[in-house]
N, C-alpha and C. Protein backbone atom coordinates (compact mmCIF):
# COMPACT_ATOMS: atom_id res chain seq x y z
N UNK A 1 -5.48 3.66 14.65
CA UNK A 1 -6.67 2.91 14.30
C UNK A 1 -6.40 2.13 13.02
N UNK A 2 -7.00 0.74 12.93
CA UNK A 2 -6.69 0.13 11.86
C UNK A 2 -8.17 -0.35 11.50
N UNK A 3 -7.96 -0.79 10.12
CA UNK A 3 -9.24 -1.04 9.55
C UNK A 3 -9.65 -2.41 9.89
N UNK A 4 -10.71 -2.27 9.91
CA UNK A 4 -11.63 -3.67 10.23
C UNK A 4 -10.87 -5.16 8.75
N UNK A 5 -10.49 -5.92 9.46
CA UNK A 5 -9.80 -7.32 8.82
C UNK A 5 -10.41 -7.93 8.27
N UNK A 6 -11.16 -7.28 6.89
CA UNK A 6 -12.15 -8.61 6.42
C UNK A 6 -11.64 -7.88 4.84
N UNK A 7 -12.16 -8.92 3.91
CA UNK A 7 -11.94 -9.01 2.28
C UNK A 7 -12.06 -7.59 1.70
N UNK A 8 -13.53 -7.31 2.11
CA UNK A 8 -14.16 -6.11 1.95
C UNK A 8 -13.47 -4.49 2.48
N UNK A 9 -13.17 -4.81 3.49
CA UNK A 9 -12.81 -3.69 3.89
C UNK A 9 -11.19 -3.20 3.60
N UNK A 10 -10.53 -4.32 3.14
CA UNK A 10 -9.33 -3.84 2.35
C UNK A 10 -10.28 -3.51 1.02
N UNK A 11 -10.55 -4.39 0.08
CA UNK A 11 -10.88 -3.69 -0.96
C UNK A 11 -11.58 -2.03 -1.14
N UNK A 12 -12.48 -1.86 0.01
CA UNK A 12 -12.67 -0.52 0.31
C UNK A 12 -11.59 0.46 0.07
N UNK A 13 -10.74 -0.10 1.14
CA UNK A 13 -9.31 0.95 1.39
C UNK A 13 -8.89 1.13 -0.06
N UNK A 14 -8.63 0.26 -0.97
CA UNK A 14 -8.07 0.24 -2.12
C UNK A 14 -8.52 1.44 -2.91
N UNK A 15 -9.52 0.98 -3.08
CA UNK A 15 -10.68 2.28 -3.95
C UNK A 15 -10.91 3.71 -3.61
N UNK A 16 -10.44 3.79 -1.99
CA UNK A 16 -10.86 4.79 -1.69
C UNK A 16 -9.29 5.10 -1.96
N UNK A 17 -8.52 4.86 -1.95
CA UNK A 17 -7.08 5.65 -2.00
C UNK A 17 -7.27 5.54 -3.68
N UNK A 18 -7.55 4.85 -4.16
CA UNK A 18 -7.60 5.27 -5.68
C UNK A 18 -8.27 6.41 -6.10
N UNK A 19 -9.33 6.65 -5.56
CA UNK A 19 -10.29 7.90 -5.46
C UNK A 19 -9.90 9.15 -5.48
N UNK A 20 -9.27 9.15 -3.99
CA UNK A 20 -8.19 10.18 -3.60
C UNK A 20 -7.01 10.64 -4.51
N UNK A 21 -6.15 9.34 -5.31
CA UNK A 21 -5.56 9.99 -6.27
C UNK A 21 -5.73 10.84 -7.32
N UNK A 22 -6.58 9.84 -8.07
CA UNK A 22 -7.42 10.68 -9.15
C UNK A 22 -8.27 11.75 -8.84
N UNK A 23 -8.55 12.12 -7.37
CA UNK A 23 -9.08 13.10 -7.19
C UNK A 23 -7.84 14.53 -7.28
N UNK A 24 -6.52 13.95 -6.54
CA UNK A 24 -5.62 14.89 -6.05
C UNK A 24 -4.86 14.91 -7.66
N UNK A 25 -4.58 14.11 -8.44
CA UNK A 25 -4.10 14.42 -9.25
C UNK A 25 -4.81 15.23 -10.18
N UNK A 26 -5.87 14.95 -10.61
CA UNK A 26 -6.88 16.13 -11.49
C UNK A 26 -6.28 16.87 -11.24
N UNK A 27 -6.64 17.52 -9.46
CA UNK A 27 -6.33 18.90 -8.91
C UNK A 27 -5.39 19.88 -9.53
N UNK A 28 -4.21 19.07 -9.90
CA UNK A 28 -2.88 19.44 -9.80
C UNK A 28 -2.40 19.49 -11.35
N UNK A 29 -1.88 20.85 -11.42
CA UNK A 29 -0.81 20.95 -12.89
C UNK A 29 0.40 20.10 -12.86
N UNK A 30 1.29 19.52 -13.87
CA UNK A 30 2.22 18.64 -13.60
C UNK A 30 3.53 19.10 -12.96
N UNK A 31 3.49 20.43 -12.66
CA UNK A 31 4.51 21.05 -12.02
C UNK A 31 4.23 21.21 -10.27
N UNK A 32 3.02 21.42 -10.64
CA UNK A 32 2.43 20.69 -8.84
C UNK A 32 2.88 19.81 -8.48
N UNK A 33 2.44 18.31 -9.05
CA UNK A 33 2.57 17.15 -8.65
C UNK A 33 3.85 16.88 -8.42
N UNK A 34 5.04 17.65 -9.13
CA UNK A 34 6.32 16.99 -9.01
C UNK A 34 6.97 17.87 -8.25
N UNK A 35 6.05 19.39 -7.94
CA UNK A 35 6.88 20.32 -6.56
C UNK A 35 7.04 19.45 -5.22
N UNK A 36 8.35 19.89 -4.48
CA UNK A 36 8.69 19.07 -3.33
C UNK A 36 8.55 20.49 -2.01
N UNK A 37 8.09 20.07 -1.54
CA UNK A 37 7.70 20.94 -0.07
C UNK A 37 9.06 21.60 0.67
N UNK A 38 8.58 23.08 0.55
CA UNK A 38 10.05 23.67 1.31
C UNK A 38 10.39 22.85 2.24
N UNK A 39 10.14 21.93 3.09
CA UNK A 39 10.83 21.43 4.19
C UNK A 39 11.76 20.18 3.44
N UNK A 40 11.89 20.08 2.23
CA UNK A 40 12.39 18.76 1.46
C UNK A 40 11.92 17.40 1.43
N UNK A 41 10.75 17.67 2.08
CA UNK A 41 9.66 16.14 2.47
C UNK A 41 9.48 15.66 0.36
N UNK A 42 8.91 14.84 0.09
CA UNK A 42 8.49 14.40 -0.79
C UNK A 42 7.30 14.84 -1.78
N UNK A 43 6.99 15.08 -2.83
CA UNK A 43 6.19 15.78 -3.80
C UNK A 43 5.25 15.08 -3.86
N UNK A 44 3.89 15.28 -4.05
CA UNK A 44 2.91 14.32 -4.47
C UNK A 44 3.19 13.31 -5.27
N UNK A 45 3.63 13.60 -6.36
CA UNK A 45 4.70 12.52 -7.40
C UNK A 45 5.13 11.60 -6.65
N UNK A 46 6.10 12.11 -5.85
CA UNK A 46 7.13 10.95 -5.14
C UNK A 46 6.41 10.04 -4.10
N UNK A 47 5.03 10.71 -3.55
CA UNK A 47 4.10 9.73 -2.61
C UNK A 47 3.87 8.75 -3.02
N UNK A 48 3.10 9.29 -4.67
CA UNK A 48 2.35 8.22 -5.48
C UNK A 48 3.48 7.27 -5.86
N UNK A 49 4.55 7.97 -6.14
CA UNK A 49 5.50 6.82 -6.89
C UNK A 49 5.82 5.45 -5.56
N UNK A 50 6.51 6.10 -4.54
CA UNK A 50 6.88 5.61 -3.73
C UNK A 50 5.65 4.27 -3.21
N UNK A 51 4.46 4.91 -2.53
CA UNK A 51 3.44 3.57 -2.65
C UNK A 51 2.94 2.99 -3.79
N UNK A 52 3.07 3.00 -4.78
CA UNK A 52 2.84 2.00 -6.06
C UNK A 52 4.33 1.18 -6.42
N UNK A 53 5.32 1.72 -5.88
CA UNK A 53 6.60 0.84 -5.98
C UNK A 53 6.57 -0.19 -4.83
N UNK A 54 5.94 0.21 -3.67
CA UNK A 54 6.66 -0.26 -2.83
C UNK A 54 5.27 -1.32 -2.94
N UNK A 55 3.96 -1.24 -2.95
CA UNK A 55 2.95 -2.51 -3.12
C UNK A 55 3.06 -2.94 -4.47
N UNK A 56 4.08 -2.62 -5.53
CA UNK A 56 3.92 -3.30 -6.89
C UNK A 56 5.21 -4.87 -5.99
N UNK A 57 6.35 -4.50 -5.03
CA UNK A 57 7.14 -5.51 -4.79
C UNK A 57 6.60 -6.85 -3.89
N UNK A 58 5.17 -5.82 -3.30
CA UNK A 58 4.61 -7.35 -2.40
C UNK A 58 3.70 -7.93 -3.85
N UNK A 59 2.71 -7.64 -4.54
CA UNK A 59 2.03 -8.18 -5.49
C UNK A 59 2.54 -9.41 -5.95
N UNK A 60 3.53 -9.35 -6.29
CA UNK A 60 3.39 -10.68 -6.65
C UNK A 60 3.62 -12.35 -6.31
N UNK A 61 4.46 -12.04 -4.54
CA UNK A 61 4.78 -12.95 -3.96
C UNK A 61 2.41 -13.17 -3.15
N UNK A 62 2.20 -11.57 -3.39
CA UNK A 62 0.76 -11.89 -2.80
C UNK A 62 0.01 -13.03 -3.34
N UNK A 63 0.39 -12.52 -4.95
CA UNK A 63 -0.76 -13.28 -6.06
C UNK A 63 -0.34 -15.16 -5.85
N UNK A 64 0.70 -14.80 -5.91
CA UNK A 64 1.47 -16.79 -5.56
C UNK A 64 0.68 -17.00 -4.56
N UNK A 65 1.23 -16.87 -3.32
CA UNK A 65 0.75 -17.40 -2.33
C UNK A 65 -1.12 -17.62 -2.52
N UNK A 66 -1.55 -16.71 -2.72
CA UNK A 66 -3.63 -16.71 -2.55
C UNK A 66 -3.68 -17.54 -4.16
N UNK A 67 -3.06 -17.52 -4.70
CA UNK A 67 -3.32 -18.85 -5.90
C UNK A 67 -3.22 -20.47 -5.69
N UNK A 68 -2.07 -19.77 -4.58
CA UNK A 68 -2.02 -21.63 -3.95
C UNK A 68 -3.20 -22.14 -3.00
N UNK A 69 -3.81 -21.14 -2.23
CA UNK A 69 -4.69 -21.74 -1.84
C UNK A 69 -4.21 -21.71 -0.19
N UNK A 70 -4.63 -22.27 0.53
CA UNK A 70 -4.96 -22.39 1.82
C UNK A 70 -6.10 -23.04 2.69
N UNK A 71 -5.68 -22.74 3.97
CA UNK A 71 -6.86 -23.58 5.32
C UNK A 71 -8.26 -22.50 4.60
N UNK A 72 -9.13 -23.45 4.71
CA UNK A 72 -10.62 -22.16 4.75
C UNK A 72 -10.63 -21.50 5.84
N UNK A 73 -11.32 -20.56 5.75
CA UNK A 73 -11.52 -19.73 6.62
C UNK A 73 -12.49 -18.28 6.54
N UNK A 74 -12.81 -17.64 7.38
CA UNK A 74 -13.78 -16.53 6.83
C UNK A 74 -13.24 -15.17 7.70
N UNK A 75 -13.19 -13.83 6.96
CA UNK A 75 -13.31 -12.70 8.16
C UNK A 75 -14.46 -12.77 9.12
N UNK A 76 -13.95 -11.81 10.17
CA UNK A 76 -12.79 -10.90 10.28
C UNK A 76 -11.82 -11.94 10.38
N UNK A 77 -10.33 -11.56 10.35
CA UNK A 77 -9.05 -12.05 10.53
C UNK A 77 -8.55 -11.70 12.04
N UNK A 78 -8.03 -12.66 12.11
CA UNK A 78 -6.74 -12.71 13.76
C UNK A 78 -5.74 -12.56 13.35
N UNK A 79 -4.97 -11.80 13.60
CA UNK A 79 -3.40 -12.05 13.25
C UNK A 79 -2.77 -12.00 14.83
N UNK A 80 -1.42 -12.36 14.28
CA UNK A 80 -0.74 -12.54 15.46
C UNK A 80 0.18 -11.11 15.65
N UNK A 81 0.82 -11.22 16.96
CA UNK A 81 0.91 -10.30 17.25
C UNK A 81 1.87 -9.47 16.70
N UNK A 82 3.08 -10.35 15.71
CA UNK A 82 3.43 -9.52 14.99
C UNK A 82 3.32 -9.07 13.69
N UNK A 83 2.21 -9.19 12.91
CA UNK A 83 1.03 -9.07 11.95
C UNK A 83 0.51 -7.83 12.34
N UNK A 84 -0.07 -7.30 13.64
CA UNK A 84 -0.42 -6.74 14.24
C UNK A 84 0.38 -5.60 14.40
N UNK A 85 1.70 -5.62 14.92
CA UNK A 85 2.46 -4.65 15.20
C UNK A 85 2.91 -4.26 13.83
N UNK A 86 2.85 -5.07 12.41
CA UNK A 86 3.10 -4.59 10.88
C UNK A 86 2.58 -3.18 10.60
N UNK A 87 0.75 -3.91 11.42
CA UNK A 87 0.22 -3.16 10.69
C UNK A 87 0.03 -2.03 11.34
N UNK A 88 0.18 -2.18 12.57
CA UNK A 88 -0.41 -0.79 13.02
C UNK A 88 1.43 0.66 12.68
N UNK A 89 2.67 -0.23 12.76
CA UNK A 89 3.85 0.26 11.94
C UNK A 89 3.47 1.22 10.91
N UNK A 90 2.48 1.27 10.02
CA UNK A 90 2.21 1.34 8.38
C UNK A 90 1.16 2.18 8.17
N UNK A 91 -0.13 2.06 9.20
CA UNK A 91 -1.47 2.07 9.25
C UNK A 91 -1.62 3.83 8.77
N UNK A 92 -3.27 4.01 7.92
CA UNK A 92 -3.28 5.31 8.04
C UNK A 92 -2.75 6.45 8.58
N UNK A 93 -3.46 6.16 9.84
CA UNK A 93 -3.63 6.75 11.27
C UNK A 93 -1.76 7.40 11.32
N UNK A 94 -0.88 6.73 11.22
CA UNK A 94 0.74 6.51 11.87
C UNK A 94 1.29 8.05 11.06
N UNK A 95 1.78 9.06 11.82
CA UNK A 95 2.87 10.61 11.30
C UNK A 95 3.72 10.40 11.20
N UNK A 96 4.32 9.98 12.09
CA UNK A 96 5.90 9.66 12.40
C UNK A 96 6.84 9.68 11.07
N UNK A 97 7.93 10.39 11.35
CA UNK A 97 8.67 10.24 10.26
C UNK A 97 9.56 8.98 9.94
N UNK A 98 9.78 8.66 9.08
CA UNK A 98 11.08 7.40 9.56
C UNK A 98 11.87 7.15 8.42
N UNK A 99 12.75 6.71 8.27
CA UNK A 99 13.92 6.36 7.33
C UNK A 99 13.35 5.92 6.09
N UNK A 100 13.76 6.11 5.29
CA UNK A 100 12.59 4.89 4.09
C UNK A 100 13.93 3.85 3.32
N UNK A 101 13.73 2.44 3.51
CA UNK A 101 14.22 1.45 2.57
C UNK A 101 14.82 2.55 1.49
N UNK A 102 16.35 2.23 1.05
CA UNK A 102 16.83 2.73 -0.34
C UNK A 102 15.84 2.04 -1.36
N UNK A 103 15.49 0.91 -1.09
CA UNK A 103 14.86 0.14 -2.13
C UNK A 103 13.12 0.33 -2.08
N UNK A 104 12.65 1.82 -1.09
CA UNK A 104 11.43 1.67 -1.55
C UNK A 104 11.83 3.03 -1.88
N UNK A 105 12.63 4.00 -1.77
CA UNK A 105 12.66 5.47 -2.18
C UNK A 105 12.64 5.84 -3.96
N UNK A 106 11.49 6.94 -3.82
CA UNK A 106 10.80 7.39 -5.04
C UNK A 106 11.52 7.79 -5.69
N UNK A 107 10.92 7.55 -7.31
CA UNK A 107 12.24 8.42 -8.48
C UNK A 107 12.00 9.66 -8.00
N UNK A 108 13.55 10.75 -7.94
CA UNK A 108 13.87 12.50 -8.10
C UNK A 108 13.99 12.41 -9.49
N UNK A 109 13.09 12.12 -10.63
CA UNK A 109 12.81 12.65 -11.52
C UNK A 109 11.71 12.62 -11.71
N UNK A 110 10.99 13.64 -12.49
CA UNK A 110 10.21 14.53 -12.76
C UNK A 110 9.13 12.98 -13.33
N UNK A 111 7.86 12.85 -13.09
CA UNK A 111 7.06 11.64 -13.24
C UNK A 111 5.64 12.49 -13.70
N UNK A 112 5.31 11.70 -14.85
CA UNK A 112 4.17 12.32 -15.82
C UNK A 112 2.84 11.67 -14.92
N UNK A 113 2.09 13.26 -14.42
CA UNK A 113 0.76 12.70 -13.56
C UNK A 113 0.01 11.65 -14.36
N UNK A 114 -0.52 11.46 -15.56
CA UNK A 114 -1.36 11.05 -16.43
C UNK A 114 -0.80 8.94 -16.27
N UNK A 115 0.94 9.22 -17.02
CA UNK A 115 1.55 7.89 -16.64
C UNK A 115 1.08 7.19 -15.08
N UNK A 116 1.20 7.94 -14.15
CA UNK A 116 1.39 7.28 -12.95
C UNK A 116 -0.19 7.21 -12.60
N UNK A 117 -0.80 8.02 -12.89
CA UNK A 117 -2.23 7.62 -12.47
C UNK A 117 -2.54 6.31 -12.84
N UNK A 118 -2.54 6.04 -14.36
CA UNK A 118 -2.33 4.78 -15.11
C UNK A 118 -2.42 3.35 -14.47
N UNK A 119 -0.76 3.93 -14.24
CA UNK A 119 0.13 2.73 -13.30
C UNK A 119 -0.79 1.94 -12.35
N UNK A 120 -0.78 3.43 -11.51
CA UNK A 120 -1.63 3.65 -10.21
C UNK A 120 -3.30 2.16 -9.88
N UNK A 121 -4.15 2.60 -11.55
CA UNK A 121 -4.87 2.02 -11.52
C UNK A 121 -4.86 1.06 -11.87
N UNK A 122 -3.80 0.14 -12.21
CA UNK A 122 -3.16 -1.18 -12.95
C UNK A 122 -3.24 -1.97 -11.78
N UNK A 123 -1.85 -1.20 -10.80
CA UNK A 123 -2.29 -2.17 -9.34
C UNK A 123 -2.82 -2.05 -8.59
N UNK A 124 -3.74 -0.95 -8.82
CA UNK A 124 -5.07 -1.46 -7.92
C UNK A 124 -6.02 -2.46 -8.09
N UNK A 125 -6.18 -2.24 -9.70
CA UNK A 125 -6.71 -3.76 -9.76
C UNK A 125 -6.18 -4.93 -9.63
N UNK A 126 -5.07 -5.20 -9.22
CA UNK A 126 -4.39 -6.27 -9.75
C UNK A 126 -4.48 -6.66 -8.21
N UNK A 127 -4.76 -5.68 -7.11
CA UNK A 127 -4.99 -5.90 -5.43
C UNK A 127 -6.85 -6.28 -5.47
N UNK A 128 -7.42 -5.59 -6.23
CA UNK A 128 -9.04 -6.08 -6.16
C UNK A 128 -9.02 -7.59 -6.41
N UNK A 129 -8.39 -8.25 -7.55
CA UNK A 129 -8.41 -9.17 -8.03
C UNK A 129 -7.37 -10.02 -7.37
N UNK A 130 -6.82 -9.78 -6.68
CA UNK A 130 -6.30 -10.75 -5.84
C UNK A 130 -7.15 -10.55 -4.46
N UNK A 131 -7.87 -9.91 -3.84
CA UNK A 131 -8.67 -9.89 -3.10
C UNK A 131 -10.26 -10.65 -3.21
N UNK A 132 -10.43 -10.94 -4.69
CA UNK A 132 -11.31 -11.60 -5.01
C UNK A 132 -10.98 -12.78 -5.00
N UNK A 133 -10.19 -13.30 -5.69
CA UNK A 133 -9.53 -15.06 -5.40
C UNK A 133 -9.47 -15.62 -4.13
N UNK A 134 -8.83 -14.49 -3.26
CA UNK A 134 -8.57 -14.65 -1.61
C UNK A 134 -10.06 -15.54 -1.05
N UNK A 135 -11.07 -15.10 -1.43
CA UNK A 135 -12.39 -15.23 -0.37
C UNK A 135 -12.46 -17.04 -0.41
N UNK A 136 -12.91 -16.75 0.75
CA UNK A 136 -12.86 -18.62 1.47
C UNK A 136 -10.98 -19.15 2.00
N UNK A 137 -10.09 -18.00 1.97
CA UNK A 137 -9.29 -18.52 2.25
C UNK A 137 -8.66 -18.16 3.82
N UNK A 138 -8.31 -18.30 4.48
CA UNK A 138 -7.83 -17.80 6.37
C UNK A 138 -6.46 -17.28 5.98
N UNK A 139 -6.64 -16.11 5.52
CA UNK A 139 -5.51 -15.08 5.68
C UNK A 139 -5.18 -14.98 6.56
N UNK A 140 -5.17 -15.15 7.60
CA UNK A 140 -4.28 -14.97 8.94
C UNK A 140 -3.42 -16.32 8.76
N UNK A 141 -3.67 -17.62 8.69
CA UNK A 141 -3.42 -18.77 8.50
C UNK A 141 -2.37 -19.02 7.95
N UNK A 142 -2.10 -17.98 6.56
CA UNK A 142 -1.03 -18.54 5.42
C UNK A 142 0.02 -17.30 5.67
N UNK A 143 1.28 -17.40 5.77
CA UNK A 143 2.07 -16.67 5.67
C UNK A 143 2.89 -16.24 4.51
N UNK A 144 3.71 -15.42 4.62
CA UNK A 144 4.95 -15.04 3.87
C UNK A 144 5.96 -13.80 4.30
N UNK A 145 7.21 -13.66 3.75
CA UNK A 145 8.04 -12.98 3.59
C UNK A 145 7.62 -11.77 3.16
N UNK A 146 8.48 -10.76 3.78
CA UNK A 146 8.85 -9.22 2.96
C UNK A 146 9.52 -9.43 1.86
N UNK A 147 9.19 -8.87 0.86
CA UNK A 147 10.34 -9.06 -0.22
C UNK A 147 11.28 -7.48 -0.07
N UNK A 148 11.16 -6.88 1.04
CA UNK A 148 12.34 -6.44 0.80
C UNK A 148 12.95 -6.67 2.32
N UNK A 149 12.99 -7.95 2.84
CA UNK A 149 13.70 -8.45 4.01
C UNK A 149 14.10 -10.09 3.33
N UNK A 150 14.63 -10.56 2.16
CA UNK A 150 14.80 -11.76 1.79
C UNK A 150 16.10 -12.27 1.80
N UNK A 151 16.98 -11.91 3.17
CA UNK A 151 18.18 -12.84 4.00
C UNK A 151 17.24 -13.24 4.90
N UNK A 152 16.22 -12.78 5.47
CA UNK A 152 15.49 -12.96 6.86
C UNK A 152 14.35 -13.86 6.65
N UNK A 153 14.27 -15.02 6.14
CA UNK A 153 13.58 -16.01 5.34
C UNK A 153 12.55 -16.83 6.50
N UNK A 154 12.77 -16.87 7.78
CA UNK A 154 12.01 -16.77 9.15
C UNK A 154 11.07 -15.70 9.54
N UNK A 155 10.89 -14.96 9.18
CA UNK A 155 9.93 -13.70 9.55
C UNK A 155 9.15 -12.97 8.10
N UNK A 156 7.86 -14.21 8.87
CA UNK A 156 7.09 -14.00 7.92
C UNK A 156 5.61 -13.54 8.92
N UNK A 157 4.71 -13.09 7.65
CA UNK A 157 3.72 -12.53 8.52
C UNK A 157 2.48 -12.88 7.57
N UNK A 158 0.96 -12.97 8.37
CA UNK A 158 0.23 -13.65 7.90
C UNK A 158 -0.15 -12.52 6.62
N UNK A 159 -0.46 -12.79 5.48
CA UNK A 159 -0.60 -12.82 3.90
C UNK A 159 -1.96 -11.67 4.41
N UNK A 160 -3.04 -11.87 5.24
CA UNK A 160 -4.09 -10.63 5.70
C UNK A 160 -3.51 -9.61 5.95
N UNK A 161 -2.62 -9.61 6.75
CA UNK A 161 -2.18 -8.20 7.75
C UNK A 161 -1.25 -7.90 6.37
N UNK A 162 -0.20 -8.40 5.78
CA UNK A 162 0.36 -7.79 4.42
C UNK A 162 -0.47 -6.86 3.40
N UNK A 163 -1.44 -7.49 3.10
CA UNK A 163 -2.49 -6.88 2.27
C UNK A 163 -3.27 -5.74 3.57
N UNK A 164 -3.09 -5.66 4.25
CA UNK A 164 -3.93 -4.71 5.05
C UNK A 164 -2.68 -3.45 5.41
N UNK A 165 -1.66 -3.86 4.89
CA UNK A 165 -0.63 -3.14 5.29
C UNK A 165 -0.60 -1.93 4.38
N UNK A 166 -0.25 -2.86 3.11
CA UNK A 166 0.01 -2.82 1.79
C UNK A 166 -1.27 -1.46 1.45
N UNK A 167 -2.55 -1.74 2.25
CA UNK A 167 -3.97 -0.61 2.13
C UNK A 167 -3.52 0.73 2.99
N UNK A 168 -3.48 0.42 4.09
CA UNK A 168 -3.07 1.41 5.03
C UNK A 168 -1.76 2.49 4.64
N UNK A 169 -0.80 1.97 4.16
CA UNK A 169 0.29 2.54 3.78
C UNK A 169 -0.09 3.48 2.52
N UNK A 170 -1.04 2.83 1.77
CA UNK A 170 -1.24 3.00 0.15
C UNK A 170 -2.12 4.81 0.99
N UNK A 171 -3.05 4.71 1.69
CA UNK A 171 -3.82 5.81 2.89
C UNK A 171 -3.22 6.72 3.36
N UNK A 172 -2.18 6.43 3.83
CA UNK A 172 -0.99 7.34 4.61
C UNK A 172 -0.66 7.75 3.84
N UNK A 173 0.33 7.38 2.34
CA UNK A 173 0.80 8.39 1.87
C UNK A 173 -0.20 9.62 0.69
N UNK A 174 -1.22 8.60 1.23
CA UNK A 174 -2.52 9.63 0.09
C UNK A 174 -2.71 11.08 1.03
N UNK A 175 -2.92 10.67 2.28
CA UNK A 175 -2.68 11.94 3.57
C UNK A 175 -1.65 13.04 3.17
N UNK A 176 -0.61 12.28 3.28
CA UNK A 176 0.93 12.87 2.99
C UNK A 176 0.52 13.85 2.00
N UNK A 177 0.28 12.92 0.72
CA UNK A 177 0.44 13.36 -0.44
C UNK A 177 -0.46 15.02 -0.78
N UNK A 178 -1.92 14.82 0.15
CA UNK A 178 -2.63 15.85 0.28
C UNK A 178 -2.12 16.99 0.85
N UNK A 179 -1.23 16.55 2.29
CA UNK A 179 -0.96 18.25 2.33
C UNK A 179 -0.03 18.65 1.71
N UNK A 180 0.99 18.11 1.32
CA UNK A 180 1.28 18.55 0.28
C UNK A 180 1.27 19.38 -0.86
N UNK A 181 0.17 18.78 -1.62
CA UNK A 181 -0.79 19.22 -2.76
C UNK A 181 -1.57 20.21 -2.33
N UNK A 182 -1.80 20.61 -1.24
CA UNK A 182 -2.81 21.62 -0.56
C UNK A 182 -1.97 22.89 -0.27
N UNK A 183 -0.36 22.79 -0.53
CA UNK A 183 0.41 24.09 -0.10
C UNK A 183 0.80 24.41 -1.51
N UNK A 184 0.66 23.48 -2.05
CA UNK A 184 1.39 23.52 -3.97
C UNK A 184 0.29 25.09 -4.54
């Protein structure tokens, strides 16, 4: 299941995974947050780190592009079909295990809950506020690149489904990150 394609309802997603952090991090002593799960899966630490690294690398090709502007347009969004297959790849909802990019894998050192919450709430705003500029613009319409696929300069995907990705993913590993934190 993916979230409804409009301005709002990413910004939702945003907040509510921000929520969830600062909820799960309170929870947790700093030896919690940075315990890694007998099965060798990833520590709450390494969730948080890992999705704030990996949406700090789209941010700023995001902020370019929705500064430049675009076709008008209004939600909900259409994307195409491989926009579509991004997102549902990424989406809350998705268990599956899978390989992770060397270049999105989390620091194995020990990460101060308090710092990363911080962080945490830096780019979230910095996704509200580029979600605010966005309005009146047809995110499905304007494209761009992965920045961590940049030999592959042809496969681009509409700038909505990125930012909806970029939410969903940010969701998933808040999931992750919970059970986790729930065996700690």
């Amino acid at each position: 299941m993916t979230m409804e394609p409009t301005l709002d309802a990413y910004a939702a997603a945003f907040r509510r995974a921000l929520e969830g952090w600062e909820d799960l991090v309170a929870a947790l002593t700093a030896e919690a947050f940075n315990r890694r799960p007998p099965d060798g899966g990833w520590s709450v630490a390494q969730c948080m780190d890992h999705v704030a690294g990996t949406s700090a690398r789209y941010l700023p090709g995001l902020e370019d592009v929705v500064a430049r502007g675009g076709p008008a347009g209004a939600p909900p969004f259409r994307y195409d079909r491989r926009g579509r297959m991004f997102i549902d790849e990424t989406s809350e909802t998705v268990r599956r295990r899978r390989k992770t990019l060397r270049a999105m894998e989390p620091s194995q050192e020990p990460i101060d809950p308090a710092a990363a919450l911080e962080a945490y709430r830096g780019h979230t705003a910095r996704f509200l506020e580029l979600l605010a500029k966005a309005e009146g613009i047809d995110l499905a319409r304007i494209r761009m690149g992965s920045p961590y696929l940049p030999r592959i300069p042809f496969l681009t995907f509409p700038v909505g489904a990125l930012i909806e990705v970029c939410a969903g993913h940010e969701l998933r590993h808040l999931a992750q990150a919970r059970r986790v934190g729930s065996s700690s």
